[in-house]
C-alpha atoms as a PDB file:
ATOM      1  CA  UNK A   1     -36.884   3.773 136.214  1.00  0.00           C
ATOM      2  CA  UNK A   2     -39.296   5.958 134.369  1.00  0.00           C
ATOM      3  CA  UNK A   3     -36.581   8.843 134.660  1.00  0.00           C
ATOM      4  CA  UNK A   4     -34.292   6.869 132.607  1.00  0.00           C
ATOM      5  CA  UNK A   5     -37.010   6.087 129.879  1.00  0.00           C
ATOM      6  CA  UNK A   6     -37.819   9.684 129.664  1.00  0.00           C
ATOM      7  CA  UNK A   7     -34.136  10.730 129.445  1.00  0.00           C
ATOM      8  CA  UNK A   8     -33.485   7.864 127.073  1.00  0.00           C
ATOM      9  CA  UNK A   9     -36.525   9.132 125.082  1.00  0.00           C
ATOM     10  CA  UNK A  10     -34.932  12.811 124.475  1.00  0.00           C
ATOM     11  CA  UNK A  11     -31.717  11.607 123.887  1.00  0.00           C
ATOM     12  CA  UNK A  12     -33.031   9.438 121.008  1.00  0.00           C
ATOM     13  CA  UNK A  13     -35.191  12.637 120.076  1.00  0.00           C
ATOM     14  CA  UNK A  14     -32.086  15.018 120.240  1.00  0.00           C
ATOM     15  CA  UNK A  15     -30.179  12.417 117.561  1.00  0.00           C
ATOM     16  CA  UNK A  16     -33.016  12.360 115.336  1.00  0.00           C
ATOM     17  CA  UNK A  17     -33.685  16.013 115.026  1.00  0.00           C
ATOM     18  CA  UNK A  18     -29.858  16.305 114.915  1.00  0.00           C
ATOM     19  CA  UNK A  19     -29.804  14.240 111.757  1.00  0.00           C
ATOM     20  CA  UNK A  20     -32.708  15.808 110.147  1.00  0.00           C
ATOM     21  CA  UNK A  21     -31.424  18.993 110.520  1.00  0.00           C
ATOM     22  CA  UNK A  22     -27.847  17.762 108.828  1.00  0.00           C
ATOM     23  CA  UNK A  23     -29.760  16.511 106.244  1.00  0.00           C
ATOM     24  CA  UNK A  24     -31.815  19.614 105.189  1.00  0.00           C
ATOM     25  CA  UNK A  25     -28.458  21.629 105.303  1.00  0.00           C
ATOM     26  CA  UNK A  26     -26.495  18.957 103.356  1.00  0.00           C
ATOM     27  CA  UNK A  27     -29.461  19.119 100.568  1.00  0.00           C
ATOM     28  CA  UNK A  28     -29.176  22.568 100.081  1.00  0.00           C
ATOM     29  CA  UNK A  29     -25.464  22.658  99.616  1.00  0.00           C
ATOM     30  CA  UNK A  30     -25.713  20.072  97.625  1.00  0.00           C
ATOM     31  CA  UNK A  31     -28.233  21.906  95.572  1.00  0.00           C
ATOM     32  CA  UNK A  32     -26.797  25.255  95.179  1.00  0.00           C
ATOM     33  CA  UNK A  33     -23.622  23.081  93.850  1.00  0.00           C
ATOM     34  CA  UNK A  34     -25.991  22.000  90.728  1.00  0.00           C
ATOM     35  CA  UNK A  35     -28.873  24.450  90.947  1.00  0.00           C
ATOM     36  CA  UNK A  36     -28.870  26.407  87.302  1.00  0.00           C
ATOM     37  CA  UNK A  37     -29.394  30.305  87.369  1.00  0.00           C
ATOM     38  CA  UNK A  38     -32.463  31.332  88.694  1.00  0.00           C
ATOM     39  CA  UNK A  39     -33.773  28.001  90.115  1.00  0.00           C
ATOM     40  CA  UNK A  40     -34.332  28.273  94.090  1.00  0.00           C
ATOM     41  CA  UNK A  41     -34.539  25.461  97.022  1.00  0.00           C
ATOM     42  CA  UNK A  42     -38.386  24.989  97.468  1.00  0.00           C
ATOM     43  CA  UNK A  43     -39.903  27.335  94.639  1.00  0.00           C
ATOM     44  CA  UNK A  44     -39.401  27.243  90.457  1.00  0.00           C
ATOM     45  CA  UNK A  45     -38.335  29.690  88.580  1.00  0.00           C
ATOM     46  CA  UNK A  46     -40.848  31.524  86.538  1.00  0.00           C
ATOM     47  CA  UNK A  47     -40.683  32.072  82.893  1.00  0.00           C
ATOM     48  CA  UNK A  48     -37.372  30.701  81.024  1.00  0.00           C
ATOM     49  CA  UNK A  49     -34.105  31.284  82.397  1.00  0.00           C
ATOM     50  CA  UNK A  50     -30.990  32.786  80.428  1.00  0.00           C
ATOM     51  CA  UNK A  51     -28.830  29.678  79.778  1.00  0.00           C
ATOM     52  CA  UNK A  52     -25.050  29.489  77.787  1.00  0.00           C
ATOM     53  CA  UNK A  53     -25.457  26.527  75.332  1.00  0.00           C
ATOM     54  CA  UNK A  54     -23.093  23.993  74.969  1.00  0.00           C
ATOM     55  CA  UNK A  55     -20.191  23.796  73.676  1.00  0.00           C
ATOM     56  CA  UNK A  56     -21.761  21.609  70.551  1.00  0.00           C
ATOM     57  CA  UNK A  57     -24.747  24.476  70.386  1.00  0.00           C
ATOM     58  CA  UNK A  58     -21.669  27.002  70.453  1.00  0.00           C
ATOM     59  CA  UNK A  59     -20.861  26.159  66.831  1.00  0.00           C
ATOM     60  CA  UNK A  60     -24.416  27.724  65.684  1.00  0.00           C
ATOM     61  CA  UNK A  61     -23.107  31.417  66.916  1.00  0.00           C
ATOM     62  CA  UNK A  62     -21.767  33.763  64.250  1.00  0.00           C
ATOM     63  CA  UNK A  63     -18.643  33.957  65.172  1.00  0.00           C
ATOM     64  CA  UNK A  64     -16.954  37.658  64.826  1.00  0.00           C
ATOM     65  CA  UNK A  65     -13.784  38.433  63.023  1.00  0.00           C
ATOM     66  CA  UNK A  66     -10.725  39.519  65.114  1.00  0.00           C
ATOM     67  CA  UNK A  67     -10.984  43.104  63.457  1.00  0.00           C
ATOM     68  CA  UNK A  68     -14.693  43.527  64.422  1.00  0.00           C
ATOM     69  CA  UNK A  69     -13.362  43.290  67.827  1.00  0.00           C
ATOM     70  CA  UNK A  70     -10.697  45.337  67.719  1.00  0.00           C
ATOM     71  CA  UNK A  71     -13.117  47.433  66.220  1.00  0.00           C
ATOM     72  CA  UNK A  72     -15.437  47.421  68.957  1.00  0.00           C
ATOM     73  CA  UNK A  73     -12.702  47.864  71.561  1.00  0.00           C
ATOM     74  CA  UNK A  74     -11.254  50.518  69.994  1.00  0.00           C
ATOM     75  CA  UNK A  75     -14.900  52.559  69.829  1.00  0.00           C
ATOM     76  CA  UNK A  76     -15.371  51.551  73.233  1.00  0.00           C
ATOM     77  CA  UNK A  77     -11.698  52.816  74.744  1.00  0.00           C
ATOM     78  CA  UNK A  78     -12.728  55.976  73.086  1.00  0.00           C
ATOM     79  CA  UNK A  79     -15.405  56.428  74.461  1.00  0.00           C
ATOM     80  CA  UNK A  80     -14.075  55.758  77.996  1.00  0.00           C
ATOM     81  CA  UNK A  81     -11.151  57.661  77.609  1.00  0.00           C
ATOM     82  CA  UNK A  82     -13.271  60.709  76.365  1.00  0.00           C
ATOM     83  CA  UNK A  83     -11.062  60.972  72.752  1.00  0.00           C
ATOM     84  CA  UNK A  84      -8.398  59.758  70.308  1.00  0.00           C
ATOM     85  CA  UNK A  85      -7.319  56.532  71.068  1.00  0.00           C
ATOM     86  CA  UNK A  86      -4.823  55.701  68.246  1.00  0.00           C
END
C-alpha cells in the first residue's frame, strides 16, 4: 500500500515538474517573439537601446532627394569597383 503512495507521489511530481518546465520554455519563446533589441530573459538592458521610430515619428526625418542617392551610390560603386563608374 505504501508502494503505491510513493509511486503515486512521483508520478504526480514527474507531471508537475513536466509542466513547469513547459512553462519556462513557452515564456521564453514567447518573449524572444516580443523582446525589443537588446532586452534579455532575466536581466535589463543597460543604457538606451537603438530603436527605428514609427512610422508617424518617420515623418520628422529629412528625407533625401533621389539624386543625393544616386549620388551616394554612384561614389560608393566607385569606390568598390576601384574607378570610373559612368
Amino acid at each position: 500500500m505504501m508502494e503505491n503512495v510513493v509511486v503515486f507521489l512521483l508520478v504526480i511530481f514527474a507531471g508537475v515538474l513536466m509542466a513547469a518546465i513547459c512553462f519556462v520554455i513557452g515564456a521564453w519563446v514567447m518573449f524572444k517573439g516580443k523582446a525589443g533589441p537588446g532586452e534579455g530573459f532575466v536581466r535589463t538592458p543597460k543604457g538606451q537601446v537603438f530603436s527605428i521610430p514609427d512610422a508617424e515619428q518617420a515623418e520628422d526625418f529629412p528625407a533625401e532627394s533621389e539624386t543625393a542617392v544616386a549620388e551616394r551610390s554612384k561614389k560608393f560603386l566607385e569606390g568598390l569597383l576601384g574607378g570610373g563608374v559612368k
